[in-house]
ModelCIF file with pLDDT and N, C-alpha, C, O atoms, coordinates in Angstrom:
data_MODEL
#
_entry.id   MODEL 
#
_entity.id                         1 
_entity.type                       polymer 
_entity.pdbx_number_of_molecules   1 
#
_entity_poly.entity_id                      1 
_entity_poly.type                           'polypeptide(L)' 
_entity_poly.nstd_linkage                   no 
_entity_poly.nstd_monomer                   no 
_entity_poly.pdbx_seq_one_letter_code       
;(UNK)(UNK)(UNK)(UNK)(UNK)(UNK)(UNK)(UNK)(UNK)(UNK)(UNK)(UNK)(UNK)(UNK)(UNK)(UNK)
(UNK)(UNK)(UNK)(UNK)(UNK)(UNK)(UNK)(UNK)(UNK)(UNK)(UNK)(UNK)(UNK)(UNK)(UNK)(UNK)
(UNK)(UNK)(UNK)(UNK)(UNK)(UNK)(UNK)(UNK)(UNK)(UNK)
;
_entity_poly.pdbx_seq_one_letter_code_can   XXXXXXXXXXXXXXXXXXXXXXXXXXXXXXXXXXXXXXXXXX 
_entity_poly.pdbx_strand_id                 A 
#
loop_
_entity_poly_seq.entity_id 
_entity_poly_seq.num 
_entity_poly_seq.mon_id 
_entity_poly_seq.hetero 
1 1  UNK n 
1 2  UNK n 
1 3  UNK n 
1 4  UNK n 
1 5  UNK n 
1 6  UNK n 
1 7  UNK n 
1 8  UNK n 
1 9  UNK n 
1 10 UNK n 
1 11 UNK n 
1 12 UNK n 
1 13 UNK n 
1 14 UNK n 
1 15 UNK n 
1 16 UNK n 
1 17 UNK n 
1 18 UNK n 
1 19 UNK n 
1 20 UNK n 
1 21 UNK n 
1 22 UNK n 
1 23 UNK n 
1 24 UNK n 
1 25 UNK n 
1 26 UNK n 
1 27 UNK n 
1 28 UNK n 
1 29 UNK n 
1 30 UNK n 
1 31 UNK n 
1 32 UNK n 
1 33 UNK n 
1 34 UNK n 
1 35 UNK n 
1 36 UNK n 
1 37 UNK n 
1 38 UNK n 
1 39 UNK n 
1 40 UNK n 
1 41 UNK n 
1 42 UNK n 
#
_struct_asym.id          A 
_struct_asym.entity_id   1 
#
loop_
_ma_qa_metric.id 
_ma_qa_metric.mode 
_ma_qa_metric.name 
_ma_qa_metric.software_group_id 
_ma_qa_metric.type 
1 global pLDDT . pLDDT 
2 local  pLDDT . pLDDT 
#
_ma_qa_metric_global.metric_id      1 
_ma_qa_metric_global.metric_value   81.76 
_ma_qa_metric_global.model_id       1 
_ma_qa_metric_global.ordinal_id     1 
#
loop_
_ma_qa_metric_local.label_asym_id 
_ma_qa_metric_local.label_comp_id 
_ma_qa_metric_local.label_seq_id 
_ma_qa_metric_local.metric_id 
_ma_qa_metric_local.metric_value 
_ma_qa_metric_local.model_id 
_ma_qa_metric_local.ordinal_id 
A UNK 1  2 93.00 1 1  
A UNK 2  2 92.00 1 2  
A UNK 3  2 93.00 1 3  
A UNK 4  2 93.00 1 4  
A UNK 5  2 95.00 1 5  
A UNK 6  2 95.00 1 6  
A UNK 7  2 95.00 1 7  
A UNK 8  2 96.00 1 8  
A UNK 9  2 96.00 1 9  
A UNK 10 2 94.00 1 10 
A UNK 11 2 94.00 1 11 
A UNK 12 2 95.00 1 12 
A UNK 13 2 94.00 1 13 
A UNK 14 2 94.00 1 14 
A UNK 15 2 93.00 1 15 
A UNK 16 2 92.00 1 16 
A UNK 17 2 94.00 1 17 
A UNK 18 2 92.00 1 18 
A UNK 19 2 92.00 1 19 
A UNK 20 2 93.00 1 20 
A UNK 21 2 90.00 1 21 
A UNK 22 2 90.00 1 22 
A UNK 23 2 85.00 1 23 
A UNK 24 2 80.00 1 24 
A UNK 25 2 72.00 1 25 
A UNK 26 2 66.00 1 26 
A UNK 27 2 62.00 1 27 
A UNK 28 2 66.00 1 28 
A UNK 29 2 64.00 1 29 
A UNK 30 2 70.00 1 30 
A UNK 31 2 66.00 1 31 
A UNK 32 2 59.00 1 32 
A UNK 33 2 66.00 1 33 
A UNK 34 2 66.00 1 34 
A UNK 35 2 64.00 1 35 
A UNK 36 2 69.00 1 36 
A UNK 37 2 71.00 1 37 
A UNK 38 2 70.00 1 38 
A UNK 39 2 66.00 1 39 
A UNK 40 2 71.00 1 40 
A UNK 41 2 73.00 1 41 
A UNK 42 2 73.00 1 42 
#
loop_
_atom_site.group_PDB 
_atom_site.id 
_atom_site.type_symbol 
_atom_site.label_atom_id 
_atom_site.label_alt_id 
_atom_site.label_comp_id 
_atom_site.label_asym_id 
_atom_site.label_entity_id 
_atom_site.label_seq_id 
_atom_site.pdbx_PDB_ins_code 
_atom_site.Cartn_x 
_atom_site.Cartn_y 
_atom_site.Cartn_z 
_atom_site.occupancy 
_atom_site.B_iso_or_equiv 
_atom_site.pdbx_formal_charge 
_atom_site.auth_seq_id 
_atom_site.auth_comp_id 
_atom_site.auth_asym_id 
_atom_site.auth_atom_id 
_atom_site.pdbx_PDB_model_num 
ATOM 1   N N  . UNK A 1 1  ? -11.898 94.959  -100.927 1.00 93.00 ? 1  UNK A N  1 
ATOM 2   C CA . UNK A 1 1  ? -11.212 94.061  -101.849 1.00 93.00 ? 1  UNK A CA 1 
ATOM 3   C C  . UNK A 1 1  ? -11.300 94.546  -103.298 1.00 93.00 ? 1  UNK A C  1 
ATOM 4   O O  . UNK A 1 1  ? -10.725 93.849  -104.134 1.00 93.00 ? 1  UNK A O  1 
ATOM 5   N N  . UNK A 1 2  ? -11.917 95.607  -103.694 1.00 92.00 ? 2  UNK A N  1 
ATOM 6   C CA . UNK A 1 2  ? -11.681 96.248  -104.140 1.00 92.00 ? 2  UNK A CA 1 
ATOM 7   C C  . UNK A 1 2  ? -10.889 97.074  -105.501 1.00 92.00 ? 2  UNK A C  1 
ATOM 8   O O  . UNK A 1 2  ? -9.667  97.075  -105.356 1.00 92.00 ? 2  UNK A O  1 
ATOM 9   N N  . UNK A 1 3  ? -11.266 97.617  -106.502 1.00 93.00 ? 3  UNK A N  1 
ATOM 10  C CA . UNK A 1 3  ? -9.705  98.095  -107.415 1.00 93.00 ? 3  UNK A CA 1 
ATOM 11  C C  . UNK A 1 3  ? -8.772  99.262  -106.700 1.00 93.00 ? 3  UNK A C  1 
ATOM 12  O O  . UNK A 1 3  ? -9.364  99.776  -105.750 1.00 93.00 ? 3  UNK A O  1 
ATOM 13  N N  . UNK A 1 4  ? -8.020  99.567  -106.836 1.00 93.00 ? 4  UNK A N  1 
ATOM 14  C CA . UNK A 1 4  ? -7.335  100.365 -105.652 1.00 93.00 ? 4  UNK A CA 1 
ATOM 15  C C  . UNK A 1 4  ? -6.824  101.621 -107.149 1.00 93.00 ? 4  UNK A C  1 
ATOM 16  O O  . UNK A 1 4  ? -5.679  101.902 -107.505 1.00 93.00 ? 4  UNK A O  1 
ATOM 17  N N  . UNK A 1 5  ? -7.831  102.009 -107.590 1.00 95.00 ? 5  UNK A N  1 
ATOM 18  C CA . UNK A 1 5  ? -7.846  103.701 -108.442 1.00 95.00 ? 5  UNK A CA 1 
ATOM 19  C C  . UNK A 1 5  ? -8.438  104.211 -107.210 1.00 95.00 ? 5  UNK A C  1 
ATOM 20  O O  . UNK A 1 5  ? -8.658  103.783 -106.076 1.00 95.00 ? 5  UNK A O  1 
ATOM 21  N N  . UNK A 1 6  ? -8.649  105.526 -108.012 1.00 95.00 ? 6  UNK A N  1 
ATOM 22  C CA . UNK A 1 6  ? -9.318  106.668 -107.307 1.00 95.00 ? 6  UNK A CA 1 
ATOM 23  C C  . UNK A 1 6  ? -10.648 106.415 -107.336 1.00 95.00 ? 6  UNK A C  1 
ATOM 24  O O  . UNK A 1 6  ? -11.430 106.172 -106.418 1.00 95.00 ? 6  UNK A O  1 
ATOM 25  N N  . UNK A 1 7  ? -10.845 106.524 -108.792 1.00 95.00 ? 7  UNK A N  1 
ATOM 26  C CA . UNK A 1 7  ? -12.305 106.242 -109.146 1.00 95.00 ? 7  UNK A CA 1 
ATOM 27  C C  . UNK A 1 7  ? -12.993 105.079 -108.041 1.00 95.00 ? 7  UNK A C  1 
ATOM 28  O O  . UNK A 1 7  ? -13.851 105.407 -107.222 1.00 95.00 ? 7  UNK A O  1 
ATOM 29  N N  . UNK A 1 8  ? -12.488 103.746 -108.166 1.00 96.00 ? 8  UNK A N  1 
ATOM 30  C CA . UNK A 1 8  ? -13.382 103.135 -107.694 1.00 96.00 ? 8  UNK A CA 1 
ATOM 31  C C  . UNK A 1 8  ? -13.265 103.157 -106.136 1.00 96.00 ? 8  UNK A C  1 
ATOM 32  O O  . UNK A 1 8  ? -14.108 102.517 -105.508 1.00 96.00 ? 8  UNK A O  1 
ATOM 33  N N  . UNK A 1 9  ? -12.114 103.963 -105.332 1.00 96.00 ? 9  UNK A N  1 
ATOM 34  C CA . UNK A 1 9  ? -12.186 104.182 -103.650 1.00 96.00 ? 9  UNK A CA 1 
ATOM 35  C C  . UNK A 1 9  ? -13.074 104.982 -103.642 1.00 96.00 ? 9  UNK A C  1 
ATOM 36  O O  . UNK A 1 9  ? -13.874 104.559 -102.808 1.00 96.00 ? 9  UNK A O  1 
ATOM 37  N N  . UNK A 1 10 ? -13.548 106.160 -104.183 1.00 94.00 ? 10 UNK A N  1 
ATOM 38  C CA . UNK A 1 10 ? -14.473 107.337 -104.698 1.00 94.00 ? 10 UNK A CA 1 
ATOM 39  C C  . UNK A 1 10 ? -15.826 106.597 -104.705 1.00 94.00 ? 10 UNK A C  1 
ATOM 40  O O  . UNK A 1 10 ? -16.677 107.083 -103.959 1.00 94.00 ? 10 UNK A O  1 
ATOM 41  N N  . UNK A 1 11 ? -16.097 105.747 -105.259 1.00 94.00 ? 11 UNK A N  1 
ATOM 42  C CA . UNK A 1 11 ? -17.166 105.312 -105.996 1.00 94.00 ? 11 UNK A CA 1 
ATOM 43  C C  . UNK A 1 11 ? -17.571 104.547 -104.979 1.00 94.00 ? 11 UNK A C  1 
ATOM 44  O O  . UNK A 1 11 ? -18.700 104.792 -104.555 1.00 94.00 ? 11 UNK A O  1 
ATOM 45  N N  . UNK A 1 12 ? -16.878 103.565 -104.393 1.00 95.00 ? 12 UNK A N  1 
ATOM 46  C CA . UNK A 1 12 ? -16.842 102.328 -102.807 1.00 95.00 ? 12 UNK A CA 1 
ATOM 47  C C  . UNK A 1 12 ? -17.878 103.306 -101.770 1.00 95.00 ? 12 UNK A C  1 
ATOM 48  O O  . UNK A 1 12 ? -18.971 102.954 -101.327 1.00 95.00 ? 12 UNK A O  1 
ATOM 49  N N  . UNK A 1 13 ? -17.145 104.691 -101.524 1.00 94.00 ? 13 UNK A N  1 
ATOM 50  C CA . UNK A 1 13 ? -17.664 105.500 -100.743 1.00 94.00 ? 13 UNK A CA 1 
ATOM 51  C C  . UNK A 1 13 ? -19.016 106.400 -101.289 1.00 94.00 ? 13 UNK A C  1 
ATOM 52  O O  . UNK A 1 13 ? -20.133 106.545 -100.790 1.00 94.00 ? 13 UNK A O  1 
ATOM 53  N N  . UNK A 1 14 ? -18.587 106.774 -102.162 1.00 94.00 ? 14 UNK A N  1 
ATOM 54  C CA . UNK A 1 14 ? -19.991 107.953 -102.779 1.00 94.00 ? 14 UNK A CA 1 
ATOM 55  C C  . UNK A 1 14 ? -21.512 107.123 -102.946 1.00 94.00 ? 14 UNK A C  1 
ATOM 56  O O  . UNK A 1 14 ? -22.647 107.508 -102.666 1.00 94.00 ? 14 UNK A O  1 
ATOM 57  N N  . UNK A 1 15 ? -21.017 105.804 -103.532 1.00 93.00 ? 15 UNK A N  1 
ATOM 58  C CA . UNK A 1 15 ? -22.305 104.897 -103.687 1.00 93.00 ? 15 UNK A CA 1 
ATOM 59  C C  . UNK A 1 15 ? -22.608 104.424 -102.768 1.00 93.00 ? 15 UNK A C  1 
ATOM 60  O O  . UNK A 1 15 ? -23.681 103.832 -102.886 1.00 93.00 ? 15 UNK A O  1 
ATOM 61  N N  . UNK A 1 16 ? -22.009 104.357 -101.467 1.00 92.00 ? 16 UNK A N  1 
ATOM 62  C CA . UNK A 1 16 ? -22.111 103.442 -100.527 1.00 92.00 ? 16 UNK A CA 1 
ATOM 63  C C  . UNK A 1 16 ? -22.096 101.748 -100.620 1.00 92.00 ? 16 UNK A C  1 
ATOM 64  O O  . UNK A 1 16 ? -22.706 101.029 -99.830  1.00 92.00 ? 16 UNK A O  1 
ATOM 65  N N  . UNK A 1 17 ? -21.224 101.236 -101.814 1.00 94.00 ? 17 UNK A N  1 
ATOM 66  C CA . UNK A 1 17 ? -20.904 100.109 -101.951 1.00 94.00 ? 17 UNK A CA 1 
ATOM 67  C C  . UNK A 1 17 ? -20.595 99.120  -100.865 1.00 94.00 ? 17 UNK A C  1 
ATOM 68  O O  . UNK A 1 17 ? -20.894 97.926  -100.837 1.00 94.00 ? 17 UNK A O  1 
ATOM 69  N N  . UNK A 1 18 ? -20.062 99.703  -100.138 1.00 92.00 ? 18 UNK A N  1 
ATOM 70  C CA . UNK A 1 18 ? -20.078 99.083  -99.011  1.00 92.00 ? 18 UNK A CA 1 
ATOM 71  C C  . UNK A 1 18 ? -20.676 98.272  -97.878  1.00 92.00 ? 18 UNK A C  1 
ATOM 72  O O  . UNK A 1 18 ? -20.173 97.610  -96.970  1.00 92.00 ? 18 UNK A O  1 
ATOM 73  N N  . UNK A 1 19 ? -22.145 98.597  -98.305  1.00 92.00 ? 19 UNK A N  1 
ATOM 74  C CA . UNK A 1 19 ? -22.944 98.117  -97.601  1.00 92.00 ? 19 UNK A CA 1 
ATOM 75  C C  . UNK A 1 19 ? -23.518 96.867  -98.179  1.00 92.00 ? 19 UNK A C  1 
ATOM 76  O O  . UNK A 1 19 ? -24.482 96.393  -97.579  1.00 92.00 ? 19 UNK A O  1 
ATOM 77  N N  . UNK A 1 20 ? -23.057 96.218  -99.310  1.00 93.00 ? 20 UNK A N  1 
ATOM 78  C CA . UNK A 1 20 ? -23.074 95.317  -99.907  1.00 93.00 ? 20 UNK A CA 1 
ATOM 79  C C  . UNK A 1 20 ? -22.101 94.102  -99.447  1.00 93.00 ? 20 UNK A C  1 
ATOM 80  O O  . UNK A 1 20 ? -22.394 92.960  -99.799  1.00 93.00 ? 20 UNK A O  1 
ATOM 81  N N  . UNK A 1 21 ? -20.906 94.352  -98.635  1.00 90.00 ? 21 UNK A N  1 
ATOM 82  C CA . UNK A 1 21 ? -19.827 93.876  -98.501  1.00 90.00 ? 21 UNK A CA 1 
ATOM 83  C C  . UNK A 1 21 ? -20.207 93.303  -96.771  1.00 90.00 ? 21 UNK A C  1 
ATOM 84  O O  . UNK A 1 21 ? -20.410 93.929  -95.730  1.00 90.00 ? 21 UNK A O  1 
ATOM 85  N N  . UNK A 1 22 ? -20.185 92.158  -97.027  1.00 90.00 ? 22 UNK A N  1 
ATOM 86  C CA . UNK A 1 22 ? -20.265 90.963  -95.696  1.00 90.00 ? 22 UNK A CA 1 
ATOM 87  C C  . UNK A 1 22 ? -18.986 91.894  -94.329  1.00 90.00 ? 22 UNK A C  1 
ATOM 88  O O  . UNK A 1 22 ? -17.757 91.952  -94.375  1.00 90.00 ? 22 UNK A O  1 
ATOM 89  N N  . UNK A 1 23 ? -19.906 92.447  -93.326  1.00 85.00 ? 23 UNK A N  1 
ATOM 90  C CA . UNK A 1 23 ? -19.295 92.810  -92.055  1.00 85.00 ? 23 UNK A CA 1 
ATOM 91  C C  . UNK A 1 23 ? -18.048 91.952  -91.739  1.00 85.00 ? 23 UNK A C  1 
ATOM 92  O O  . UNK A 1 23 ? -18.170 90.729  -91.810  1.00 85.00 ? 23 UNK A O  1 
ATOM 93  N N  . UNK A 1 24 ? -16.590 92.616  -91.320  1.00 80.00 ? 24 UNK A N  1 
ATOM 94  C CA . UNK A 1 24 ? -16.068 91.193  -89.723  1.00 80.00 ? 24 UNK A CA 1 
ATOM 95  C C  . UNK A 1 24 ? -16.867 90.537  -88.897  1.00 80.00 ? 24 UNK A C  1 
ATOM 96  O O  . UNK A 1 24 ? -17.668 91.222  -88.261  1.00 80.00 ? 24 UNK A O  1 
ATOM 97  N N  . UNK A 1 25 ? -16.862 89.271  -88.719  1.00 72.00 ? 25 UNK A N  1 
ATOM 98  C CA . UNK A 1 25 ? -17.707 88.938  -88.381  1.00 72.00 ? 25 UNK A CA 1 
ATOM 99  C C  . UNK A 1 25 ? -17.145 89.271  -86.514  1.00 72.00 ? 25 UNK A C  1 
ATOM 100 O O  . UNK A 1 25 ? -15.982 89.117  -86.140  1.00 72.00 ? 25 UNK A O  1 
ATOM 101 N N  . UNK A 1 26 ? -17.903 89.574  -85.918  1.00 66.00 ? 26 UNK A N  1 
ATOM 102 C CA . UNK A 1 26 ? -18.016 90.052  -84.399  1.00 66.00 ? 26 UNK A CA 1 
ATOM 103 C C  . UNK A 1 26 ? -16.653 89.330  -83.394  1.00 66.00 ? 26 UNK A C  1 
ATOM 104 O O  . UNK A 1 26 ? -15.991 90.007  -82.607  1.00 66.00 ? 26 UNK A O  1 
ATOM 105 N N  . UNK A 1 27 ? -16.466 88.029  -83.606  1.00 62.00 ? 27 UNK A N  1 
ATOM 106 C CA . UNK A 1 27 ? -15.450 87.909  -82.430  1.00 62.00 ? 27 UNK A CA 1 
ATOM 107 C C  . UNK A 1 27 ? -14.153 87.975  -83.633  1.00 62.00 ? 27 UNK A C  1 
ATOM 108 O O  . UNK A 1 27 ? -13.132 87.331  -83.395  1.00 62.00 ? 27 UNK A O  1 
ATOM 109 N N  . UNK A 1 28 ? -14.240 88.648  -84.703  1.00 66.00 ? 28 UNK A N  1 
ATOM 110 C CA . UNK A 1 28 ? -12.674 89.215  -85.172  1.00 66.00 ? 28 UNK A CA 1 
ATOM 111 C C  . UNK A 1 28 ? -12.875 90.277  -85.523  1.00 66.00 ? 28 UNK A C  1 
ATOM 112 O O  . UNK A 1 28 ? -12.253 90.560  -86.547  1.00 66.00 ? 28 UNK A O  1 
ATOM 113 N N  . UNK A 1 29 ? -13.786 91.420  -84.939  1.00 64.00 ? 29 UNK A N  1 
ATOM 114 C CA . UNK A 1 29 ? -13.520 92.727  -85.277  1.00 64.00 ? 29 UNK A CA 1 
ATOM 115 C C  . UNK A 1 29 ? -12.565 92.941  -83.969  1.00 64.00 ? 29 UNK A C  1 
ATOM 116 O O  . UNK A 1 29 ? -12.395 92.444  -82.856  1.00 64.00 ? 29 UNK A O  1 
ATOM 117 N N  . UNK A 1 30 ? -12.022 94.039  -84.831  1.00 70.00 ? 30 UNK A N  1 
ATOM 118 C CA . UNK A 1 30 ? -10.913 94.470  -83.953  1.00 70.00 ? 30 UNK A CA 1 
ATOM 119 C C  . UNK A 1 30 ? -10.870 94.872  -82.854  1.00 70.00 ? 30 UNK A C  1 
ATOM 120 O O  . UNK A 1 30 ? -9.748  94.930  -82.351  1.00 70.00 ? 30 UNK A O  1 
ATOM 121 N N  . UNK A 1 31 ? -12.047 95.310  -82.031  1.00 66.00 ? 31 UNK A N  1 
ATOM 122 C CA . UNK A 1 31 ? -12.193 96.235  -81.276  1.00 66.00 ? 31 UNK A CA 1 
ATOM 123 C C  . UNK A 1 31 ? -13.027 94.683  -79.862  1.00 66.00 ? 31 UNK A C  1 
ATOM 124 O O  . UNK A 1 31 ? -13.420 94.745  -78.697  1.00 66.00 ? 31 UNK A O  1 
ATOM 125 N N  . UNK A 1 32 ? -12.908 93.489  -80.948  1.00 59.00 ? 32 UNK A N  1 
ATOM 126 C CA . UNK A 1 32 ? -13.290 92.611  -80.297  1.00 59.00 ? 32 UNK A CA 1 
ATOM 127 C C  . UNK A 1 32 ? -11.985 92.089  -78.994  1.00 59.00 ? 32 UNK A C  1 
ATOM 128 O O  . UNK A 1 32 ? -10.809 92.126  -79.354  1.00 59.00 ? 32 UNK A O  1 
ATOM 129 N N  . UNK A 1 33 ? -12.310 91.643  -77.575  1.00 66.00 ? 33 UNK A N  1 
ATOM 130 C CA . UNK A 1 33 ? -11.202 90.462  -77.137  1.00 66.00 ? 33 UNK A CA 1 
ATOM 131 C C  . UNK A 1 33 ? -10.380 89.962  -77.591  1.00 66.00 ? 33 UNK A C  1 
ATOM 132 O O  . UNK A 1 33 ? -9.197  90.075  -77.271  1.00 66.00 ? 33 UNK A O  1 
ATOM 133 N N  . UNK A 1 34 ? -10.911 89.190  -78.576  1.00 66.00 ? 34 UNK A N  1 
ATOM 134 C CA . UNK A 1 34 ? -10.500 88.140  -79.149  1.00 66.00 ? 34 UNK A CA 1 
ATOM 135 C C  . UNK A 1 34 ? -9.221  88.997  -80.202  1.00 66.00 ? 34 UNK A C  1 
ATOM 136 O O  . UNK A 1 34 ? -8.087  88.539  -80.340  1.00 66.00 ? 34 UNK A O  1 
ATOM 137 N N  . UNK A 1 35 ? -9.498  89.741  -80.581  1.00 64.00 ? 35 UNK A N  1 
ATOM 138 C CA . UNK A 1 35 ? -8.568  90.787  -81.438  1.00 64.00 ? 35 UNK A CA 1 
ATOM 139 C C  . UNK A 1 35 ? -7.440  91.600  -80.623  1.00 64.00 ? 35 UNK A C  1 
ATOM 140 O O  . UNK A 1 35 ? -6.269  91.746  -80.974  1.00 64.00 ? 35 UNK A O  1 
ATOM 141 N N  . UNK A 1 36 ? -7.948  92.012  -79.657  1.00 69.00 ? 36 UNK A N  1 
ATOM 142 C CA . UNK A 1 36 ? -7.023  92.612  -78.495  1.00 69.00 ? 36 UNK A CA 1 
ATOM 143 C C  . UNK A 1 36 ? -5.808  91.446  -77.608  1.00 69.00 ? 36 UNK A C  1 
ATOM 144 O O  . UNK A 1 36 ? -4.783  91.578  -76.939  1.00 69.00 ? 36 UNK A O  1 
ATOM 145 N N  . UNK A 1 37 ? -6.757  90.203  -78.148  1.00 71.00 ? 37 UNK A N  1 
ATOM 146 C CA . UNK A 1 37 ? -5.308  89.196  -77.583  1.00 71.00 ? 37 UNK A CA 1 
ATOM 147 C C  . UNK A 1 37 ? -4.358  88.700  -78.789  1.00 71.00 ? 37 UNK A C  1 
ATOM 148 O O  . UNK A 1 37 ? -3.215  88.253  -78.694  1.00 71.00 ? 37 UNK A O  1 
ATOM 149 N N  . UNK A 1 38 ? -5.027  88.869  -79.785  1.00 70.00 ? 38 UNK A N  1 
ATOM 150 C CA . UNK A 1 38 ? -3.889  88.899  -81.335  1.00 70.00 ? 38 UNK A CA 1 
ATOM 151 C C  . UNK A 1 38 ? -3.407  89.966  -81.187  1.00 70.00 ? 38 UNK A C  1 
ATOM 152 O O  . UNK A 1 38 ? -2.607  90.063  -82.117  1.00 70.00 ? 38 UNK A O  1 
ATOM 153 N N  . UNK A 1 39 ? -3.360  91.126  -80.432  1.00 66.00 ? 39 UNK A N  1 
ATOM 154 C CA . UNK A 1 39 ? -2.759  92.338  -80.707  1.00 66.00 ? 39 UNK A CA 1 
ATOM 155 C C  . UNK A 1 39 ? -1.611  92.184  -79.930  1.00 66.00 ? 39 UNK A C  1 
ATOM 156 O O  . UNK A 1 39 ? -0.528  92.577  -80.362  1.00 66.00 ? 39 UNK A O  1 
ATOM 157 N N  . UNK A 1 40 ? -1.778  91.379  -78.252  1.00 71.00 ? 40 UNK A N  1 
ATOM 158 C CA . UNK A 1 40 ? -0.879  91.046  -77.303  1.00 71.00 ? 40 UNK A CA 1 
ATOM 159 C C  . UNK A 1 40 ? 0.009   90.528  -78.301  1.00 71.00 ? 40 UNK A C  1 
ATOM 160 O O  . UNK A 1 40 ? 0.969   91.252  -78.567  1.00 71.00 ? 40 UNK A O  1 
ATOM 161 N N  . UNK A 1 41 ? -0.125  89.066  -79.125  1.00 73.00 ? 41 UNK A N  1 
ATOM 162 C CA . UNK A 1 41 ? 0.374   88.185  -79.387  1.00 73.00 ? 41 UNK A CA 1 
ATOM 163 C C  . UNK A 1 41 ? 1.603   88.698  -80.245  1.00 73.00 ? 41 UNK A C  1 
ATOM 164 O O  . UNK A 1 41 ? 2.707   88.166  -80.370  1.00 73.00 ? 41 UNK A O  1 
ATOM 165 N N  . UNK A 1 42 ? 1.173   89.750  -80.747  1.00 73.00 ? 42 UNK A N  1 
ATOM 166 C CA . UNK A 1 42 ? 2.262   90.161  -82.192  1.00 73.00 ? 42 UNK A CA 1 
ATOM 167 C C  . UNK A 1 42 ? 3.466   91.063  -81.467  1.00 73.00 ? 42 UNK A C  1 
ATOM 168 O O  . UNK A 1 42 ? 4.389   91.518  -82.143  1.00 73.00 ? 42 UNK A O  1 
#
């Protein structure tokens, strides 16, 4: 969510900012069921 420069996609990654940032939570990651039947749906 993010600024969308270089710098700060650069920076998200190099600092590992990311790991600051609240996970999907498990039954809406994508790779979840529950995601694979929103995938049917569309």
């Amino acid at each position: 969510l993010g600024s969308r420069t270089l710098e700060d996609l650069r920076r998200y990654i190099s600092e590992r900012k990311w790991e600051a940032v609240e996970p999907v939570a498990g039954w809406k990651s994508p790779s979840s069921i529950m995601m694979h039947g929103m995938a049917g749906l569309f």
